[in-house]
C-alpha atoms as a PDB file:
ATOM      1  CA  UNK A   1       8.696 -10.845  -3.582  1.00  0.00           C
ATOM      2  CA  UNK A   2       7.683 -11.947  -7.031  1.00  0.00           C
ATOM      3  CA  UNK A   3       6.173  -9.588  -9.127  1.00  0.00           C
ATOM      4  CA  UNK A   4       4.144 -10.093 -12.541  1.00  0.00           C
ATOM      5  CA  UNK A   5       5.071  -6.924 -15.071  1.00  0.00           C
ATOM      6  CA  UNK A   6       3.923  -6.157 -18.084  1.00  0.00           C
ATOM      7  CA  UNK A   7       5.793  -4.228 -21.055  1.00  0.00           C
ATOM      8  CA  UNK A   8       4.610  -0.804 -21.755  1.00  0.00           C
ATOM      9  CA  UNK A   9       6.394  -1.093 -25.339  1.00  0.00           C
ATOM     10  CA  UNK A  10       5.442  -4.714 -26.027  1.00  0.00           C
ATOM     11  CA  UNK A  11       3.092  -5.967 -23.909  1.00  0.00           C
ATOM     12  CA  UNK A  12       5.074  -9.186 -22.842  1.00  0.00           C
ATOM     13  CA  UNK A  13       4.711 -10.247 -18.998  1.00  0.00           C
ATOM     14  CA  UNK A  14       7.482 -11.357 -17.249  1.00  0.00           C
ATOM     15  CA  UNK A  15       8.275 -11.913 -13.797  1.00  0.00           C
ATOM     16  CA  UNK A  16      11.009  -9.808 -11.823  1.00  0.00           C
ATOM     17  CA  UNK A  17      12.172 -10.162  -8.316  1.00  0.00           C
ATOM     18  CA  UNK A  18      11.755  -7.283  -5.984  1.00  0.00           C
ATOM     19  CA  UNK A  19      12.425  -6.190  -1.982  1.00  0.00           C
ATOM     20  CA  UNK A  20      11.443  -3.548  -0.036  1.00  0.00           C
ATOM     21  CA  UNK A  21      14.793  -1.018   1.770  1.00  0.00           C
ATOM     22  CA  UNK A  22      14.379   1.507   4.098  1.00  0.00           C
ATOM     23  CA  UNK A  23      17.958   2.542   4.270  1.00  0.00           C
ATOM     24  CA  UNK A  24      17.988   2.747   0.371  1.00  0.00           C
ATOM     25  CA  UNK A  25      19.399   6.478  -1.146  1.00  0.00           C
ATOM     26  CA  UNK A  26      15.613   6.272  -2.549  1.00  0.00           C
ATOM     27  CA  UNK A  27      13.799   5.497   0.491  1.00  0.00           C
ATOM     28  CA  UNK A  28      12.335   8.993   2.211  1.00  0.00           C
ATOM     29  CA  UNK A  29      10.185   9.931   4.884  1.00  0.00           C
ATOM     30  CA  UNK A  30       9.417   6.172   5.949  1.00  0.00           C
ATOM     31  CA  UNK A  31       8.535   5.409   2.888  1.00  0.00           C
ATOM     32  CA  UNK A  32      10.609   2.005   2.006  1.00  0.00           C
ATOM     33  CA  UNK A  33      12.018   1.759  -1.787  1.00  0.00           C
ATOM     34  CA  UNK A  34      11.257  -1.315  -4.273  1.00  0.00           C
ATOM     35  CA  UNK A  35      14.230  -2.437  -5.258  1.00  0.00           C
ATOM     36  CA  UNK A  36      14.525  -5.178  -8.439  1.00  0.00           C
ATOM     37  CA  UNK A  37      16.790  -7.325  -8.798  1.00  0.00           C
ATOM     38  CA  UNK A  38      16.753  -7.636 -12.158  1.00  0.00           C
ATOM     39  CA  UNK A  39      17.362  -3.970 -12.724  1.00  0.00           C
ATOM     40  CA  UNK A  40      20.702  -4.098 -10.885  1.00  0.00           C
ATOM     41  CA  UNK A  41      19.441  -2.580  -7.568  1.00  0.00           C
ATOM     42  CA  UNK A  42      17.561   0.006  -9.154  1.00  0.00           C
ATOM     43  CA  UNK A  43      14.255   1.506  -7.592  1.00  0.00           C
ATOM     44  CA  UNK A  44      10.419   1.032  -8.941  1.00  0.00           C
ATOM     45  CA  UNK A  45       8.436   3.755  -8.663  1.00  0.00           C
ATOM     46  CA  UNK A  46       4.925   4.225  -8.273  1.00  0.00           C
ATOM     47  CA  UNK A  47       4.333   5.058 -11.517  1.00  0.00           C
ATOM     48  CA  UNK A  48       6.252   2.615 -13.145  1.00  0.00           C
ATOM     49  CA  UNK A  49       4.267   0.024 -11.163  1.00  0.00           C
ATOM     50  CA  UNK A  50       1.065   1.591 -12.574  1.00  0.00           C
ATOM     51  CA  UNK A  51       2.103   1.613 -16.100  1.00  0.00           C
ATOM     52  CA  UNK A  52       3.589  -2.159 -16.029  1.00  0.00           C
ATOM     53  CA  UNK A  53       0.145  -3.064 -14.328  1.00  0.00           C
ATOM     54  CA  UNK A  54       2.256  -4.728 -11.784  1.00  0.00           C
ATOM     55  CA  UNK A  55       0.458  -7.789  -9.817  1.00  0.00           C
ATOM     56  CA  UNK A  56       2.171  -9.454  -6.705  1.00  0.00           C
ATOM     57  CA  UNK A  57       2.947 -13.466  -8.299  1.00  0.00           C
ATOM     58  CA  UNK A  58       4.798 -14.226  -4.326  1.00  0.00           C
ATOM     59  CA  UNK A  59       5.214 -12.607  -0.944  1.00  0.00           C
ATOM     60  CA  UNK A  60       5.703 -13.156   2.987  1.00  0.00           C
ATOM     61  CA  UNK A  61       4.404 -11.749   5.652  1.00  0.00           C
ATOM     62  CA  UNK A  62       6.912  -9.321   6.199  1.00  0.00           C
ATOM     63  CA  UNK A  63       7.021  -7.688   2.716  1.00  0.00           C
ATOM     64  CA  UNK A  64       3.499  -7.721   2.573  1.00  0.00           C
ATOM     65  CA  UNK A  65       3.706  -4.993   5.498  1.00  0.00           C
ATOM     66  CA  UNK A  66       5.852  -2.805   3.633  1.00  0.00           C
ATOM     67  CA  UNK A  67       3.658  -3.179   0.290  1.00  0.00           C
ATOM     68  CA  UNK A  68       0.679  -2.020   2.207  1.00  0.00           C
ATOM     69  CA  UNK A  69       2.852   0.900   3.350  1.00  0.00           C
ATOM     70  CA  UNK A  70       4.203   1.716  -0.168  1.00  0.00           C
ATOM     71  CA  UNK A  71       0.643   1.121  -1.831  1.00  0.00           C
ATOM     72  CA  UNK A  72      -0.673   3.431   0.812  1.00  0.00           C
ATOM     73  CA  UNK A  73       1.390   6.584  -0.711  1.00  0.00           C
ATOM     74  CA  UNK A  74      -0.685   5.806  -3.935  1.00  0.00           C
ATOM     75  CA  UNK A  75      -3.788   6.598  -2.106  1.00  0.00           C
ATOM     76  CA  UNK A  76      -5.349   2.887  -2.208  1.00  0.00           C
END
């Protein structure tokens, strides 16, 4: 999945490259964990996505399922 994020520090967009993992150490109660590439495997959080007003750029039919499921634990 492509994802459009903007810096909280700068404001610059860029685009990173993210996947969902539900056997990820951060991945709990069914939840799966957003994993970027760019970050070197590390995990976005919810609130991270919220702060770098994160928009989807790219993504199949299959992630799309488990955004809906992540999103969900945001309450929207």
């Amino acid at each position: 999945m492509k994802i459009l994020a903007t810096d909280v520090y700068n404001g610059k967009k860029r685009t990173i490259t993210g996947k969902f993992e539900m056997d990820h150490i951060s991945s709990s109660s069914g939840l799966p964990a957003l994993v970027i590439e760019e970050w070197g495997g590390k995990v976005m959080s919810h609130k991270q996505w919220m702060l770098d007003k994160c928009e989807i750029v790219e993504i199949d039919d299959e992630e799309q399922d488990f955004f809906n499921h992540w999103r969900s634990a945001l309450g929207y």
